[in-house]
Protein backbone atom coordinates (compact mmCIF):
# COMPACT_ATOMS: atom_id res chain seq x y z
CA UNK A 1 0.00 0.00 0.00
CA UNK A 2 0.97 3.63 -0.76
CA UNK A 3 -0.10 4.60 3.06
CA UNK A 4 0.62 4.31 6.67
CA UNK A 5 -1.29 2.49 8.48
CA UNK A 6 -0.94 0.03 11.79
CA UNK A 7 -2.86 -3.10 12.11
CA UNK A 8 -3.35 -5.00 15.46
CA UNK A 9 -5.13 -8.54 16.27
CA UNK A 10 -6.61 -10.16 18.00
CA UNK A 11 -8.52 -7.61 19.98
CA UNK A 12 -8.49 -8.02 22.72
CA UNK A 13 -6.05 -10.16 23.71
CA UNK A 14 -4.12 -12.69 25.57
CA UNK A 15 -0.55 -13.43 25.42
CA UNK A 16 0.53 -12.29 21.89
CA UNK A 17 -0.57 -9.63 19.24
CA UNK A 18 0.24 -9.40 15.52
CA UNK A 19 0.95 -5.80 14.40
CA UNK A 20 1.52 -4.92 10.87
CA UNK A 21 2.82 -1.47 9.72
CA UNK A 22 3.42 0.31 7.17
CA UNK A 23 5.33 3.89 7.76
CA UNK A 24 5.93 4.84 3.89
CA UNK A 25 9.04 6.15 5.06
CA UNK A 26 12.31 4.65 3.86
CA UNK A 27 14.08 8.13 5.07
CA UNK A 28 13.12 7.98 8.53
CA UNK A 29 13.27 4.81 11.16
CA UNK A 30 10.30 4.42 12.39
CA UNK A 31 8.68 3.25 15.73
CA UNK A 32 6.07 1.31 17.80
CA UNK A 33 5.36 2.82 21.63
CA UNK A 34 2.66 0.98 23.62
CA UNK A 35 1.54 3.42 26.41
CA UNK A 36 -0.84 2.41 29.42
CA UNK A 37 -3.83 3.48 30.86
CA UNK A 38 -2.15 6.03 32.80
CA UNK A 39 -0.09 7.36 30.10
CA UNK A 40 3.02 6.09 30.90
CA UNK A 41 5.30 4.44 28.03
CA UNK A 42 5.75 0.86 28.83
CA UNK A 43 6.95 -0.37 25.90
CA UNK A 44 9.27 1.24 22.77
CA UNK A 45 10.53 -1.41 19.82
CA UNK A 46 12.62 0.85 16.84
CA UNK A 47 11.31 -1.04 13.66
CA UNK A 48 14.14 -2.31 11.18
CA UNK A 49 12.18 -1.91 8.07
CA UNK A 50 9.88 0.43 6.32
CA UNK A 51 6.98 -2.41 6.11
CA UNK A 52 6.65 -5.54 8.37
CA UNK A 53 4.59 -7.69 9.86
CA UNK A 54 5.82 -8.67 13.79
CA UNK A 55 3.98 -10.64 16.47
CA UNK A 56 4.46 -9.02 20.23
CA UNK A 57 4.68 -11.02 23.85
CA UNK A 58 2.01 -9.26 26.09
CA UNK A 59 2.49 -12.03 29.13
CA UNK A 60 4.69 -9.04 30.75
CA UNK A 61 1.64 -6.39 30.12
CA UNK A 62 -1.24 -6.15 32.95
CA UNK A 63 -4.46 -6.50 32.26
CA UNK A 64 -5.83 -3.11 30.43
CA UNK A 65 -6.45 -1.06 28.02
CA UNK A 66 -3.49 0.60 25.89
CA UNK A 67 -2.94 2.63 22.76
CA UNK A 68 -0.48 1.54 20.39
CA UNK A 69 1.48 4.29 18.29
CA UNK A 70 3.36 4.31 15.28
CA UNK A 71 5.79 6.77 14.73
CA UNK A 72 7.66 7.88 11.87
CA UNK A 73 10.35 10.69 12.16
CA UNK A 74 8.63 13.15 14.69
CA UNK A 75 5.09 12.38 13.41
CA UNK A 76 2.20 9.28 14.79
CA UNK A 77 1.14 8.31 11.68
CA UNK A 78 -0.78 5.21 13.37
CA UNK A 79 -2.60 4.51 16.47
CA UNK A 80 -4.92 1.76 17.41
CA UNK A 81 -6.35 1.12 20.93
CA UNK A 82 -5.80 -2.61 22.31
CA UNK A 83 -7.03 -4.62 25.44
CA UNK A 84 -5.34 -7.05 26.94
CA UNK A 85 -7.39 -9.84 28.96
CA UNK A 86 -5.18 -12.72 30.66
């Protein structure tokens, strides 16, 4: 595809996610940040390639809603909101 976009499943979930991305920036190394309910960053992965598909342990993550963010340079150019049920 010819634009960003971040794809999560399964929502919800249990003890691993899928996340595809797409940050249509080959300039630019891009990012995923998972924050928590209370806004804090819990989790920051740099992302080797411009387009990938990567599956995520979330047996370390409580219980709770977070927002997933893709970053590309100093832009979010993705976001998708995510439970996690164990």
């Amino acid at each position: 595809p010819e634009f960003a976009y971040l794809k999560i499943y399964p929502n919800p979930a249990k003890d691993f996610i899928t996340i595809e991305y797409n940050t249509c920036n080959d300039k630019t190394q891009g990012v995923i940040e998972i924050i928590d309910e209370s806004g804090r960053k819990v989790y920051n992965r740099y992302l080797g390639r411009q387009f990938d598909q990567i599956i995520l342990d979330t047996r370390d993550l409580k219980s709770g809603s977070y927002i997933f963010r893709l970053a590309s340079g100093d832009k979010y150019i993705g976001r998708a909101n995510v439970i996690i049920s164990h």
